[in-house]
N, C-alpha and C. Protein backbone atom coordinates (compact mmCIF):
# COMPACT_ATOMS: atom_id res chain seq x y z
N UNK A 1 116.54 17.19 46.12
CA UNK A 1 117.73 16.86 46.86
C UNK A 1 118.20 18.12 47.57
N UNK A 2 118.82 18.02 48.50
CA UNK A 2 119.46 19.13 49.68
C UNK A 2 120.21 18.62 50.18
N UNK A 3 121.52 19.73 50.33
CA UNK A 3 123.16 19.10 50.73
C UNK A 3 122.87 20.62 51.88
N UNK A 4 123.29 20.01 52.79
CA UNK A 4 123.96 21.10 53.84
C UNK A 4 125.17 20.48 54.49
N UNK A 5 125.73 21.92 54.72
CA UNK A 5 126.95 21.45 55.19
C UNK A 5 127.29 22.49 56.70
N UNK A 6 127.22 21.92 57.44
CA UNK A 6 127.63 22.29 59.09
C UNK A 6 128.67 22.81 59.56
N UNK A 7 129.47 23.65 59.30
CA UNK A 7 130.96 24.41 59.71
C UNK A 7 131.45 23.99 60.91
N UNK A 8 130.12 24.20 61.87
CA UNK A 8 130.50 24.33 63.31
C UNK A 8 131.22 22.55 64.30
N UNK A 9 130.48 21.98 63.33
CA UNK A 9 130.62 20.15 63.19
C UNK A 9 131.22 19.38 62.14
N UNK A 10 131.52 19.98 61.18
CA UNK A 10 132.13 20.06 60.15
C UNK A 10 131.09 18.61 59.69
N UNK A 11 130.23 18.70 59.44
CA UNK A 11 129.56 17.36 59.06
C UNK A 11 128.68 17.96 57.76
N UNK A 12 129.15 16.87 56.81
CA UNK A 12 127.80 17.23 55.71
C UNK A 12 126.55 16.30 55.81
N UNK A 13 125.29 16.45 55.06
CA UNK A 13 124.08 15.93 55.25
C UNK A 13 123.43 16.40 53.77
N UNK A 14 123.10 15.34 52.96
CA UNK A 14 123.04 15.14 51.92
C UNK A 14 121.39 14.31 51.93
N UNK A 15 120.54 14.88 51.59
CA UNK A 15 119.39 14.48 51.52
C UNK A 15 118.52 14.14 50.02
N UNK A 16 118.19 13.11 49.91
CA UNK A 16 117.75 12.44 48.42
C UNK A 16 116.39 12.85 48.34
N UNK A 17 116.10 12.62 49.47
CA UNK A 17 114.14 12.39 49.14
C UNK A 17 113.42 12.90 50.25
N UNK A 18 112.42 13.13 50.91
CA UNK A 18 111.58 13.34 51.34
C UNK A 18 110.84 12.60 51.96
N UNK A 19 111.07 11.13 51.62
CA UNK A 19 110.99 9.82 52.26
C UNK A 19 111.01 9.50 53.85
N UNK A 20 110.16 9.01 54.40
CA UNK A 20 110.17 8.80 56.18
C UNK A 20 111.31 7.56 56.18
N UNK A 21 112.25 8.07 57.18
CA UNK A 21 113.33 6.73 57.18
C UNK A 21 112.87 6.25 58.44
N UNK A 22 112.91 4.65 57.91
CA UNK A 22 112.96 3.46 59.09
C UNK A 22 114.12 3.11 59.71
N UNK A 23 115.03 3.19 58.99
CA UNK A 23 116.34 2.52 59.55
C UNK A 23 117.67 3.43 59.13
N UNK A 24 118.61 3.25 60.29
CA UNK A 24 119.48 3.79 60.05
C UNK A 24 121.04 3.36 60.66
N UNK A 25 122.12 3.08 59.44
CA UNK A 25 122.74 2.17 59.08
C UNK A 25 124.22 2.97 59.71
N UNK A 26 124.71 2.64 60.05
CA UNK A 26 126.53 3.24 60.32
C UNK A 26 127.50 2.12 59.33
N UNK A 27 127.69 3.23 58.25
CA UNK A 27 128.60 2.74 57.42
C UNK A 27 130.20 2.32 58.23
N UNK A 28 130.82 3.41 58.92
CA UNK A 28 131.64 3.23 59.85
C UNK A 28 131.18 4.30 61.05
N UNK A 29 132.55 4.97 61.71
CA UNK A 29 131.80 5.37 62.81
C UNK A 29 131.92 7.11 62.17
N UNK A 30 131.87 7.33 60.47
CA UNK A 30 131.95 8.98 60.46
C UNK A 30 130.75 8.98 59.29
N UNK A 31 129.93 7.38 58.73
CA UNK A 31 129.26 7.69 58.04
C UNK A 31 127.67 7.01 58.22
N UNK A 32 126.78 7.89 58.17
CA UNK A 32 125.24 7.32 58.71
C UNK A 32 124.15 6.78 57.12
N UNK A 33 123.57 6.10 57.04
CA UNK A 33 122.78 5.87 55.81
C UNK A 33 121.70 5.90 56.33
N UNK A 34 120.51 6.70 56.02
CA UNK A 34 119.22 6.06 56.33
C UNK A 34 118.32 6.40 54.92
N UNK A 35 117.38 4.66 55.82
CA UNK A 35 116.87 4.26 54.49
C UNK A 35 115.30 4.13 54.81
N UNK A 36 114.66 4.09 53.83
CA UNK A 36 113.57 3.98 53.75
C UNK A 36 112.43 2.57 54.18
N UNK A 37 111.16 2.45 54.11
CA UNK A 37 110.83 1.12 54.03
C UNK A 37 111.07 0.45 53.07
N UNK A 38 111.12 0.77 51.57
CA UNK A 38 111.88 -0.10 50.87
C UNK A 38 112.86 -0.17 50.91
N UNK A 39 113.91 -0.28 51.56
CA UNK A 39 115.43 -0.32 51.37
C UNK A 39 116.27 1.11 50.16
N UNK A 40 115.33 1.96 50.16
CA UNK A 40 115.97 2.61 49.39
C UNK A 40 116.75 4.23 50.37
N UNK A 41 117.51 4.72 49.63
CA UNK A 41 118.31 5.60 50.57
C UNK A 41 117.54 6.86 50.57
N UNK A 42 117.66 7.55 51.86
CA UNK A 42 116.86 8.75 52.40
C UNK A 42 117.37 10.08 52.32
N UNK A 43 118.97 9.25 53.06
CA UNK A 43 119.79 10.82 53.31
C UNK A 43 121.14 9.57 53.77
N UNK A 44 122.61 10.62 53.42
CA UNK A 44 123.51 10.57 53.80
C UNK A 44 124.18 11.64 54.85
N UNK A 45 124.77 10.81 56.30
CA UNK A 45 125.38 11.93 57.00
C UNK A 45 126.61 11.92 57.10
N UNK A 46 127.97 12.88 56.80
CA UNK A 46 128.84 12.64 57.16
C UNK A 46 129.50 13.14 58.13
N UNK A 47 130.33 13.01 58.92
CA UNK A 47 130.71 13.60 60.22
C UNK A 47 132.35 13.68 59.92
N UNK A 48 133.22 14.94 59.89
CA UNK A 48 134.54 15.21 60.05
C UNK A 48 134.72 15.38 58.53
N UNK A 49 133.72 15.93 57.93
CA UNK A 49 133.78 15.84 56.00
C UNK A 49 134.75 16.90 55.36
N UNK A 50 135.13 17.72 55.47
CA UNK A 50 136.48 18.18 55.23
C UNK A 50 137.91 17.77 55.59
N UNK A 51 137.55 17.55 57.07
CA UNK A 51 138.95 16.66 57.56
C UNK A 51 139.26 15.48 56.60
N UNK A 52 138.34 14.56 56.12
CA UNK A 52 138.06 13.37 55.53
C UNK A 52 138.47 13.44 54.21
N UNK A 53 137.84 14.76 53.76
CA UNK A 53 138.10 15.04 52.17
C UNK A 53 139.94 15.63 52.51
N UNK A 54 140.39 15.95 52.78
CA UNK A 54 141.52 16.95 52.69
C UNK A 54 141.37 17.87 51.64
N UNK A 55 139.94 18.36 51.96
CA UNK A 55 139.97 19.80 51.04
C UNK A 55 139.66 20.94 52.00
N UNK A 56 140.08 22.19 51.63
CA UNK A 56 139.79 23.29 52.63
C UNK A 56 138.58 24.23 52.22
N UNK A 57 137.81 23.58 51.40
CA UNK A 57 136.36 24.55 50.96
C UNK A 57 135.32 23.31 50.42
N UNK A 58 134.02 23.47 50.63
CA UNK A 58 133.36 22.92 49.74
C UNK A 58 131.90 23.32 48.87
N UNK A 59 132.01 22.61 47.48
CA UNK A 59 131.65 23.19 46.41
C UNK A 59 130.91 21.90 45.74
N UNK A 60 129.66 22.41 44.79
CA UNK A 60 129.30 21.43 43.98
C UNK A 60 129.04 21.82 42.38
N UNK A 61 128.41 20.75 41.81
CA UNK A 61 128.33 21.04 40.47
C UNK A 61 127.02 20.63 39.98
N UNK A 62 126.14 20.87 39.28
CA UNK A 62 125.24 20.12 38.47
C UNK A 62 125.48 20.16 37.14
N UNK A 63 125.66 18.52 36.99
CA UNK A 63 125.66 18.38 35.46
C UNK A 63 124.79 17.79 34.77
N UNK A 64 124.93 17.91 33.40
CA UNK A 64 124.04 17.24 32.68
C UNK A 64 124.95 15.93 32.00
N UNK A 65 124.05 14.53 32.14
CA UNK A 65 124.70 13.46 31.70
C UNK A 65 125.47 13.12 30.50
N UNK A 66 124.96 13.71 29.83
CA UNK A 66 125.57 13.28 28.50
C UNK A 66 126.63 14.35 28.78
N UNK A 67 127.21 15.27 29.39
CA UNK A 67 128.93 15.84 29.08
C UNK A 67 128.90 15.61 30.38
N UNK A 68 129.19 14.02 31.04
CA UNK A 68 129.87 13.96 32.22
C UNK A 68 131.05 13.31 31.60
N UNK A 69 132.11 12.88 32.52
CA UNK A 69 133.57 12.20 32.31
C UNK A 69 133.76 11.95 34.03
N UNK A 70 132.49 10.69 34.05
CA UNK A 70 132.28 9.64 35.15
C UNK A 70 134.03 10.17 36.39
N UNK A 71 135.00 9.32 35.52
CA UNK A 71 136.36 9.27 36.09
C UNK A 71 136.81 10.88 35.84
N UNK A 72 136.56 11.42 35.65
CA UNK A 72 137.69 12.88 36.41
C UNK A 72 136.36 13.72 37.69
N UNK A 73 135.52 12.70 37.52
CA UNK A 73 134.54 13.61 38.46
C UNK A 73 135.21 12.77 39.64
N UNK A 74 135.56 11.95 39.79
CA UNK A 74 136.16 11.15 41.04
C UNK A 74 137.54 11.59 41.27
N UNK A 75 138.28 11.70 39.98
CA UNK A 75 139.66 12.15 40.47
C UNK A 75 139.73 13.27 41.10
N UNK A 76 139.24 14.40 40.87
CA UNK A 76 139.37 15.51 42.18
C UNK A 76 139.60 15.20 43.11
């Protein structure tokens, strides 16, 4: 997986797989899905992703499953 994030466009791009995408989906008009030949997901694009978040930095985490807490990873 590979997350980049674009300053200059403020757009993030979140990539799952390595997968050749066939299709590609507009969630609305700030979010892109593309998917694979099986219907499975390729990459996520987002466009205005700080504006969107109302956060002024962005940051990630890797966790391990068994000490997640699903709901405070969303409440941020």
């Amino acid at each position: 997986m590979k997350v980049k994030y674009f300053t200059e466009t403020d757009t993030l791009f979140i990539q799952l797989n390595d997968r050749e995408t066939v299709e590609s989906k507009e969630l609305n008009e700030n979010i892109l899905l593309d998917i694979d030949r099986d219907g499975k997901v390729v990459s996520l694009t987002i466009e205005h992703a700080m504006a969107q978040s109302g956060k002024p930095e962005f940051s990630y985490e890797t966790l391990k499953a068994g000490n997640v807490n699903w709901q405070s990873c969303w409440d941020k």
